[in-house]
Protein backbone atom coordinates (compact mmCIF):
# COMPACT_ATOMS: atom_id res chain seq x y z
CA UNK A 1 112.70 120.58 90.91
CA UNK A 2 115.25 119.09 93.53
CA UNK A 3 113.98 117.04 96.02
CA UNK A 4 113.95 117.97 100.13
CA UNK A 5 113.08 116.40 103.11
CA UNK A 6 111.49 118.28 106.14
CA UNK A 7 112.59 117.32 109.97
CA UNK A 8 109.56 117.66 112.35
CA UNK A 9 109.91 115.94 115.80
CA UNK A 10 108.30 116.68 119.44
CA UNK A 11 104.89 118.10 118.67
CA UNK A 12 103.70 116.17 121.41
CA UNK A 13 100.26 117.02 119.98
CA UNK A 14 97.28 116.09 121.96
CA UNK A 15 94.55 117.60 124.54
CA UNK A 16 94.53 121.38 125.08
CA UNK A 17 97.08 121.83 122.35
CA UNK A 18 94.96 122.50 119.62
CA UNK A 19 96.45 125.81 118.28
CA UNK A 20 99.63 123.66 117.53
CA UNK A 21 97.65 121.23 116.23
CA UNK A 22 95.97 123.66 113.71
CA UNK A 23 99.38 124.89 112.82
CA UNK A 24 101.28 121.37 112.12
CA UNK A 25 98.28 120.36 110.10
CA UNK A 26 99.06 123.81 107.86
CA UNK A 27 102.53 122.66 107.86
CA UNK A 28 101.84 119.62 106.54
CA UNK A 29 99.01 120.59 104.01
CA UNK A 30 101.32 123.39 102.36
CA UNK A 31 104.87 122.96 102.99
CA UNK A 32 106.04 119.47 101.62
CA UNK A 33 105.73 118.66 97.70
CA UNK A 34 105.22 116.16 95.81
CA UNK A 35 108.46 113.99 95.33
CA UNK A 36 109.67 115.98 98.72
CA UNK A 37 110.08 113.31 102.12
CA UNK A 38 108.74 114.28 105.32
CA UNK A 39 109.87 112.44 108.34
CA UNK A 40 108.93 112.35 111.47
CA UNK A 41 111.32 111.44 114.57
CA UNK A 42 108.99 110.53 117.14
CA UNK A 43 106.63 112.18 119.62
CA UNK A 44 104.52 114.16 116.94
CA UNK A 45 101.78 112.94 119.86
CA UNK A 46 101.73 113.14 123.46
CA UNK A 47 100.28 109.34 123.66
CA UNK A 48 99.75 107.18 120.07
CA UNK A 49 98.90 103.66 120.36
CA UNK A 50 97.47 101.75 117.56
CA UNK A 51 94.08 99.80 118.17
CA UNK A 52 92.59 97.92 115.43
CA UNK A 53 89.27 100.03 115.57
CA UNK A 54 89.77 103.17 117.17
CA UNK A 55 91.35 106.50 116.63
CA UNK A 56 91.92 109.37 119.09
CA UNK A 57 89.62 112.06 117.87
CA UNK A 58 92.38 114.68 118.49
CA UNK A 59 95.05 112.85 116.27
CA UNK A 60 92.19 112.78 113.47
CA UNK A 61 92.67 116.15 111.85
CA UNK A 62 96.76 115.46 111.90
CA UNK A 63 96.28 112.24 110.15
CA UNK A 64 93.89 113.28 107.95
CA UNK A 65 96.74 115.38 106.31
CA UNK A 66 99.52 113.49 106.53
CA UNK A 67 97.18 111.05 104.33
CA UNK A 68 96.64 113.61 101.73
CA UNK A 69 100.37 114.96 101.28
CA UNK A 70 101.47 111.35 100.89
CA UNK A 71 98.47 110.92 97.74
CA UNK A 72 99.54 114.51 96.21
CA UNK A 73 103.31 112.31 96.44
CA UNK A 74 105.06 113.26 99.50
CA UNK A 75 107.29 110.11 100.57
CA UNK A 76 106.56 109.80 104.71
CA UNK A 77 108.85 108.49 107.26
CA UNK A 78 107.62 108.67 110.88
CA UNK A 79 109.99 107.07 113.69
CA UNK A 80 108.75 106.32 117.13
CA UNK A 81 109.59 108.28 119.71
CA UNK A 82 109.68 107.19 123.27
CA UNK A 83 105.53 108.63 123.78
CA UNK A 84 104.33 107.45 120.29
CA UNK A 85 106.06 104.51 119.21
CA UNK A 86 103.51 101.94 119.52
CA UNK A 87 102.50 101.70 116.14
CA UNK A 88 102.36 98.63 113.57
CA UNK A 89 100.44 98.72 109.92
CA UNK A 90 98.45 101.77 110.46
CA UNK A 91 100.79 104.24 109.00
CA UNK A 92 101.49 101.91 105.84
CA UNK A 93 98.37 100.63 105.19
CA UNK A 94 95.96 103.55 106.12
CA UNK A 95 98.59 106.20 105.48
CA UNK A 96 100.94 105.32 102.77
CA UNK A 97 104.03 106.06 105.09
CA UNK A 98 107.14 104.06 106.20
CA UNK A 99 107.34 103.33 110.12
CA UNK A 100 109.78 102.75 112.28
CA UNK A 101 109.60 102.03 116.23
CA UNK A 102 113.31 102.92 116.69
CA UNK A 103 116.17 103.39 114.31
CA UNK A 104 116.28 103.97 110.69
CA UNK A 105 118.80 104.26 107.86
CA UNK A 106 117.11 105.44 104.54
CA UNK A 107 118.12 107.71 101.46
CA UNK A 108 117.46 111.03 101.99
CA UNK A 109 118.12 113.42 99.15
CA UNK A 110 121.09 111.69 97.72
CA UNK A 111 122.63 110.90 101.55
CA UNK A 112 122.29 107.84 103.58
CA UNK A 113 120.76 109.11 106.80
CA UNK A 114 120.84 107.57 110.29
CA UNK A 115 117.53 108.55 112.00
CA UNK A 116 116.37 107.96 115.42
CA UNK A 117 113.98 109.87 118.11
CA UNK A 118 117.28 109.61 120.49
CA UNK A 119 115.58 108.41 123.56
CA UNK A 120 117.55 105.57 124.39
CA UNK A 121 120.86 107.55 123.24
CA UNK A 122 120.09 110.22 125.45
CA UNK A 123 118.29 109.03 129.04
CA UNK A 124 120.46 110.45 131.69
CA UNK A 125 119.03 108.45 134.06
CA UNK A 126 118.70 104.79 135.37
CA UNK A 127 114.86 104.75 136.05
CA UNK A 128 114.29 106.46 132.50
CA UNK A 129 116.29 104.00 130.77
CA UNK A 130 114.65 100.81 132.64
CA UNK A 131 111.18 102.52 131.95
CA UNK A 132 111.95 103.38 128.21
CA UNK A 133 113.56 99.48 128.06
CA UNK A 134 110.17 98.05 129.26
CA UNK A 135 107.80 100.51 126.71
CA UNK A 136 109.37 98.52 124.25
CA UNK A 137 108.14 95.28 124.80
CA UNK A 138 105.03 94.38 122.65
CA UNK A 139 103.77 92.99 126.13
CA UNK A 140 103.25 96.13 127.60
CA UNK A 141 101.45 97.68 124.55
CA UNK A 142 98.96 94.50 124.83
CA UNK A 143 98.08 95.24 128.50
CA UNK A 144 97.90 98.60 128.06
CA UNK A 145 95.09 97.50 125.03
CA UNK A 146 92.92 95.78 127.53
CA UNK A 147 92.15 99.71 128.71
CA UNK A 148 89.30 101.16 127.87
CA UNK A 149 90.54 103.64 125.42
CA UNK A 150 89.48 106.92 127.16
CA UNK A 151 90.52 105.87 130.66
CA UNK A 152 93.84 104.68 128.96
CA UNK A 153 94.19 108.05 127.12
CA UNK A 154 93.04 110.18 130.28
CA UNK A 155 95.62 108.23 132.65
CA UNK A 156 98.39 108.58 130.11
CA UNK A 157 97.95 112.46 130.01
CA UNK A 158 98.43 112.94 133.61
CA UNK A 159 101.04 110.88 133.65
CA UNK A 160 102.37 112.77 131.25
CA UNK A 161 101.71 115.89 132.23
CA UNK A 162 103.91 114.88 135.85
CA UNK A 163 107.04 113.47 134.27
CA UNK A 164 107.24 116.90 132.07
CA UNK A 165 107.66 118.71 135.32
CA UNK A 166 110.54 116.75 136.15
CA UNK A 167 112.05 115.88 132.91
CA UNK A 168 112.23 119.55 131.22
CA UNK A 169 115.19 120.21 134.25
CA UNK A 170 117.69 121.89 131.70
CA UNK A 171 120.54 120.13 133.22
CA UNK A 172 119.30 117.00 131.96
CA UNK A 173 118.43 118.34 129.02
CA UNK A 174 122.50 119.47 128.57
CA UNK A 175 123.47 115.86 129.58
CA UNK A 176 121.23 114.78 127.28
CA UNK A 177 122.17 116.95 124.02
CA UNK A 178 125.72 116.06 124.91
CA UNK A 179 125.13 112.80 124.83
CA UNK A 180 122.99 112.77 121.51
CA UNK A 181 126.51 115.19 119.94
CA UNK A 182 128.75 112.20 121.33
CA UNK A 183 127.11 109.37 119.59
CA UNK A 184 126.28 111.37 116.02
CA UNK A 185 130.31 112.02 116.17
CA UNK A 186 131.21 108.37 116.70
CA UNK A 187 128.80 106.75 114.37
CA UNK A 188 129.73 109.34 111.33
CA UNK A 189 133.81 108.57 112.61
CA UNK A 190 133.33 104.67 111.95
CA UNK A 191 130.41 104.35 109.47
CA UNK A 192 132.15 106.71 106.67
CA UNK A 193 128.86 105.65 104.95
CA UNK A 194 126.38 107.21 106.64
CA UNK A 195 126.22 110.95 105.43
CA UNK A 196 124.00 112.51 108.09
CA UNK A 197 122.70 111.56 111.81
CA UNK A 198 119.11 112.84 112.77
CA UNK A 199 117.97 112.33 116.57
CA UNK A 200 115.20 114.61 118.49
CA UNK A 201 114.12 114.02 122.26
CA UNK A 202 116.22 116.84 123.66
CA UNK A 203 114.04 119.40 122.35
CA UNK A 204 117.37 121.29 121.55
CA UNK A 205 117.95 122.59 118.03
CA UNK A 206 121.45 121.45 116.47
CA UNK A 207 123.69 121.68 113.43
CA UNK A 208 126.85 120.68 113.54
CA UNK A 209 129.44 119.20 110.94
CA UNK A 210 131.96 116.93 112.16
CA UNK A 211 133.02 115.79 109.19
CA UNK A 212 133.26 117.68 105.73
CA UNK A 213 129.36 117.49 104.23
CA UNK A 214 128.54 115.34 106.99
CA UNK A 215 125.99 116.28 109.24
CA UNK A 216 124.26 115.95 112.94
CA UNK A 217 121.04 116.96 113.16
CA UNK A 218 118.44 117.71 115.81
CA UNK A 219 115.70 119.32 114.38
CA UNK A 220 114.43 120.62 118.01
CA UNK A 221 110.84 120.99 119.19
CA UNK A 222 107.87 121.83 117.01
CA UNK A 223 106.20 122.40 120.38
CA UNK A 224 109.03 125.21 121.77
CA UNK A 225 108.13 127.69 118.59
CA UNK A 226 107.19 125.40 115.53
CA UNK A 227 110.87 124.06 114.84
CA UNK A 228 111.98 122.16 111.69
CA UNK A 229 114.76 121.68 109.81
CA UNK A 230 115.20 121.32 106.01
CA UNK A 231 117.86 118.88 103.80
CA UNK A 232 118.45 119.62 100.41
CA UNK A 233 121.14 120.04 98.27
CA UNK A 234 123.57 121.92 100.48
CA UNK A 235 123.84 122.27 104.16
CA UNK A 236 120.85 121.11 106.65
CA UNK A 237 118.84 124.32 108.15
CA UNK A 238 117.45 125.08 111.24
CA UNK A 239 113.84 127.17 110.47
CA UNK A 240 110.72 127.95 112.29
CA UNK A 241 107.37 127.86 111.14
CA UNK A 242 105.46 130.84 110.88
């Protein structure tokens, strides 16, 4: 059986989202096989951090399963996006996976692939950028440690649930899927190498091939109607899950 690699980004899984919770975990559980790759670009939660001893009871159920398709075999990439990418051992040592906090170039199905969430590609805006820049910084992910973990958690989500209102403006959002298109079509024009280009963020579904059996792909949101997207042998696809 030929290998193939499932896309899942922008789940943003997390408090009164439980129904798409329930449904990524069936995903996970039933969809991916053993010697398949499942990779993750980032934002699969609203708000990850990684503590040494504690675990956010609603990620539990998620992580539970990605656990058990990578023992049945499943190879697991997860890439940071720009609301889950403080992370460190946890995924390899407790999960089996492969993280990344940013970029990633890795064999996927007999292609090289460039993978990143596309955040810091895509920010159409100064403050976004300078906010994104600082997230980065292991400093801030220490400070933001010295939180009790459910006032952390419980400030996070209404922060969250504020910059949504202002960041889903679908102008942006065209800026931002332009800008995603622009840099996929550069990078495949001067790395001849690279074979395929995966970025998320935009919550826009994309396929497009600038370059004879070379590929940009944006899998879109799993959030906006349980989107995905599939490698294999031939072309990339855009699917939903049902």
């Amino acid at each position: 059986m030929s290998e193939t690699a499932y896309l899942v980004a922008d789940a943003h899984l997390g408090r009164g989202r439980e129904p798409d919770r329930d449904a990524f975990v069936t995903f996970v559980s039933t969809v991916p096989q053993p010697g398949d790759h499942l990779v993750l670009l980032g934002d699969i939660f609203d708000f990850w951090i990684e503590y040494r001893s504690v675990i956010p009871r609603y990620a539990f159920p998620v992580l539970c399963a990605l656990r058990e398709t990578v023992a049945r075999g499943t190879r697991l990439i997860v890439v940071g996006g720009n609301h889950d990418r403080w992370g460190s051992t946890f995924w390899r040592r407790e999960l089996g996976g492969e993280f990344y906090p940013g970029k990633a170039e890795v064999e996927l199905c007999g292609r090289r692939a460039y993978l990143s969430h596309g955040d810091g590609v895509s920010d159409p805006h100064a403050g976004a950028r300078i906010l994104q820049t600082a997230l980065r910084r292991d400093w801030a992910a220490n400070l933001f440690r010295l939180l009790p973990p459910d006032l952390g958690f419980s400030l996070v989500h209404r922060f969250s649930q504020a910059v949504a209102k202002r960041t889903r403006d679908p102008s942006l959002l065209d800026r931002a899927a332009a800008a995603q298109a622009n840099f996929a079509r550069r990078l495949l024009e001067e790395r001849p190498e690279v074979d395929l280009v995966v970025m998320a963020h935009t919550h826009r579904p994309i396929l497009e091939e600038p370059a004879s059996g070379r590929w940009y792909v944006n899998p879109g949101a799993w959030i906006d109607g349980r989107n995905y997207a599939v490698l294999a042998g031939g072309a990339p696809q855009l699917r939903r899950f049902a």
